[in-house]
C-alpha atoms as a PDB file:
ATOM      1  CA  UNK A   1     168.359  74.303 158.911  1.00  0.00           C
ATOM      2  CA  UNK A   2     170.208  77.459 158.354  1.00  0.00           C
ATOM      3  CA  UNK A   3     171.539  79.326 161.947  1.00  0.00           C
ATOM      4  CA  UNK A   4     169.409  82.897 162.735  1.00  0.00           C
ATOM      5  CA  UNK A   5     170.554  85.592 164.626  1.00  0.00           C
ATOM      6  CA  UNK A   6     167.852  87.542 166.006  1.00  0.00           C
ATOM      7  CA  UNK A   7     167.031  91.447 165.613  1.00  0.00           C
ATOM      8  CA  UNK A   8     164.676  92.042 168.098  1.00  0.00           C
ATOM      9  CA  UNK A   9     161.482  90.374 167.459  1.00  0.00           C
ATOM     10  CA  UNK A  10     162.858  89.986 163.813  1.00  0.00           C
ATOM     11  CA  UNK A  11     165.221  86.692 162.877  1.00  0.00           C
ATOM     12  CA  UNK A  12     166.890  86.685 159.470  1.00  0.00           C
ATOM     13  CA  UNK A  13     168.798  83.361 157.988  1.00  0.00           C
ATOM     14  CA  UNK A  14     172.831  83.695 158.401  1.00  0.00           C
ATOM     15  CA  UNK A  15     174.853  83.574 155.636  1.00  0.00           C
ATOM     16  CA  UNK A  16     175.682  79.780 154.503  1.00  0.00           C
ATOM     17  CA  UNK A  17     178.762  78.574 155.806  1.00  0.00           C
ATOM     18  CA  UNK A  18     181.161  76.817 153.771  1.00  0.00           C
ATOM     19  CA  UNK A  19     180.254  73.526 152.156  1.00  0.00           C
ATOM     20  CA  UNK A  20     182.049  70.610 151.056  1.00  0.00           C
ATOM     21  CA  UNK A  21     181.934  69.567 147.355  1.00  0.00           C
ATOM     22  CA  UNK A  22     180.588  66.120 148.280  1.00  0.00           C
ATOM     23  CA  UNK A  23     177.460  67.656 150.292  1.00  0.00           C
ATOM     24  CA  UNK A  24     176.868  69.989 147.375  1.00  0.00           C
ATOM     25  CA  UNK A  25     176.841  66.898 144.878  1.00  0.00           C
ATOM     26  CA  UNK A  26     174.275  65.461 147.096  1.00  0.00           C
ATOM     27  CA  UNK A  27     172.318  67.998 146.777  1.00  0.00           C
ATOM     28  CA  UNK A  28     172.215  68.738 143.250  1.00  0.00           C
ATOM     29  CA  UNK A  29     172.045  64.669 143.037  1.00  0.00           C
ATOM     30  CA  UNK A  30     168.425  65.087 145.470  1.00  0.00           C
ATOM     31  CA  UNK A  31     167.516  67.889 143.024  1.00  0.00           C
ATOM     32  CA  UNK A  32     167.587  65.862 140.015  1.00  0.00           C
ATOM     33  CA  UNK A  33     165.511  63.150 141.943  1.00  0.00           C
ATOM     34  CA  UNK A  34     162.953  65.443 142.330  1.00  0.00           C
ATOM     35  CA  UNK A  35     163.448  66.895 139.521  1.00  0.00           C
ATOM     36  CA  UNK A  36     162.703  63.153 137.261  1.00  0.00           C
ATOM     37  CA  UNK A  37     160.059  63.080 139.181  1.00  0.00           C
ATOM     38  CA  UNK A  38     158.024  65.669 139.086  1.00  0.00           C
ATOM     39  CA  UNK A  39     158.987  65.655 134.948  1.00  0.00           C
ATOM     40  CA  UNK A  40     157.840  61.527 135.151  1.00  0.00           C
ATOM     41  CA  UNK A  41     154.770  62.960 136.951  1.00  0.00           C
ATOM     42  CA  UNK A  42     153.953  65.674 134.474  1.00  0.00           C
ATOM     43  CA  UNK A  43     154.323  63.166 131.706  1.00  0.00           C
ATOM     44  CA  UNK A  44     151.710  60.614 133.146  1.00  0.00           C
ATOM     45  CA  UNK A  45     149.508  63.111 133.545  1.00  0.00           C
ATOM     46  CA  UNK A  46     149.487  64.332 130.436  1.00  0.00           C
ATOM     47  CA  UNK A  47     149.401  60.948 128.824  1.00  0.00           C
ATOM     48  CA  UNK A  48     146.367  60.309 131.006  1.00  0.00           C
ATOM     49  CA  UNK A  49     144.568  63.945 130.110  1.00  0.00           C
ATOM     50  CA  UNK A  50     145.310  62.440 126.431  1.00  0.00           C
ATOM     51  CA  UNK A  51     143.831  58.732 126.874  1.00  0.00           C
ATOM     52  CA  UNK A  52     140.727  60.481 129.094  1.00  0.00           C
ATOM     53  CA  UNK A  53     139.984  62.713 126.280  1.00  0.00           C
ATOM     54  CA  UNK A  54     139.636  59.983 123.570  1.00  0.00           C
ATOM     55  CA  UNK A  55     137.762  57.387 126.173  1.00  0.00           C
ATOM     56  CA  UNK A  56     135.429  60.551 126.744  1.00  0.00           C
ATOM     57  CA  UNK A  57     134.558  61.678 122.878  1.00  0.00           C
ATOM     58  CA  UNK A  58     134.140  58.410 122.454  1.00  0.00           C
ATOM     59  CA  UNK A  59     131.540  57.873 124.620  1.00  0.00           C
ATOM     60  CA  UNK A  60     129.920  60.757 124.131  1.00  0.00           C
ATOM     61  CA  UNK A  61     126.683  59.989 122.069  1.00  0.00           C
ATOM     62  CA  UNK A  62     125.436  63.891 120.699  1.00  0.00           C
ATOM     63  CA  UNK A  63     123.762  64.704 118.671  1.00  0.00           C
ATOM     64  CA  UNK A  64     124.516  68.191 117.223  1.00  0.00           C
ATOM     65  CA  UNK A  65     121.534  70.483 117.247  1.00  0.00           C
ATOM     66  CA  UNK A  66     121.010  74.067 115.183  1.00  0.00           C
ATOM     67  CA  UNK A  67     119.260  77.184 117.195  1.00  0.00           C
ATOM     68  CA  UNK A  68     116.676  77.985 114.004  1.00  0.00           C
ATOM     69  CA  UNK A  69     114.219  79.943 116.302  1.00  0.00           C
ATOM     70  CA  UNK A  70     112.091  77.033 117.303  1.00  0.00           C
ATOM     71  CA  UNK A  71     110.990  75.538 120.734  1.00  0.00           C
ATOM     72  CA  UNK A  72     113.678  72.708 119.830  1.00  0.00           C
ATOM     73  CA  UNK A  73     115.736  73.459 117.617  1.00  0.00           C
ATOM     74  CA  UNK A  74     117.005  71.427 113.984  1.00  0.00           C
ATOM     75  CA  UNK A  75     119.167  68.765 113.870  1.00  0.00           C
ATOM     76  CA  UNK A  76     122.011  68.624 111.665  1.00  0.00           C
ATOM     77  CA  UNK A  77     122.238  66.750 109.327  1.00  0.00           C
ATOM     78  CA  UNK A  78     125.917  65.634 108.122  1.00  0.00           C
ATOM     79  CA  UNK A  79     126.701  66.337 104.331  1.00  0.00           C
ATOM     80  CA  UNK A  80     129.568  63.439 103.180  1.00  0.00           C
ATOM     81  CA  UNK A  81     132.401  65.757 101.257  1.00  0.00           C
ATOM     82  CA  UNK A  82     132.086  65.483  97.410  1.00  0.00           C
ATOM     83  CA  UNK A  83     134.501  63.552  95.636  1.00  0.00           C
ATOM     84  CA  UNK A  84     137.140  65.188  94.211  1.00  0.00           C
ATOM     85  CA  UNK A  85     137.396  62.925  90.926  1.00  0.00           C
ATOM     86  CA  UNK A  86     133.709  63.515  89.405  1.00  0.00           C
ATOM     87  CA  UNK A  87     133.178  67.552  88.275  1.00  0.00           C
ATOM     88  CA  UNK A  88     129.587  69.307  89.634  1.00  0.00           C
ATOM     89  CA  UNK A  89     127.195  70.151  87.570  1.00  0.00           C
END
């Protein structure tokens, strides 16, 4: 912890005193700990977010539904895409 000198009812930090190379390595060295892992955290996260997401549209059983004006709606139906080989008449 830094060394305060006091104003009153006031106490600002002291400037840092000089540091030796080997304590400032070990502190950039606990810096990239934390650093690896909060980034290791981060990426489980969003791995999980990503595996949660599929688990959960997978699950979900819906049936979409059109607003048409009525008490319950209409569902909707799905159309397959036309083929692309055969021309429309």
């Amino acid at each position: 912890m830094a060394r305060r000198s006091s104003i009153g009812a006031f106490s600002l930090p002291s400037p840092p005193g000089c540091l030796s190379p080997s304590r400032l390595a070990d502190e950039i060295e606990g810096y990239a700990r934390a650093s690896w892992f909060l980034s290791g955290a981060v990426f489980a996260s969003l791995m999980a977010m990503m595996w949660l997401s599929y688990a959960c549209l997978k699950r979900a059983d819906v049936i979409p539904y059109v607003a048409d004006g009525g008490v319950f709606g209409c569902e909707v139906k799905i159309v397959p895409p036309p083929s692309l080989g055969r021309p429309q008449s």
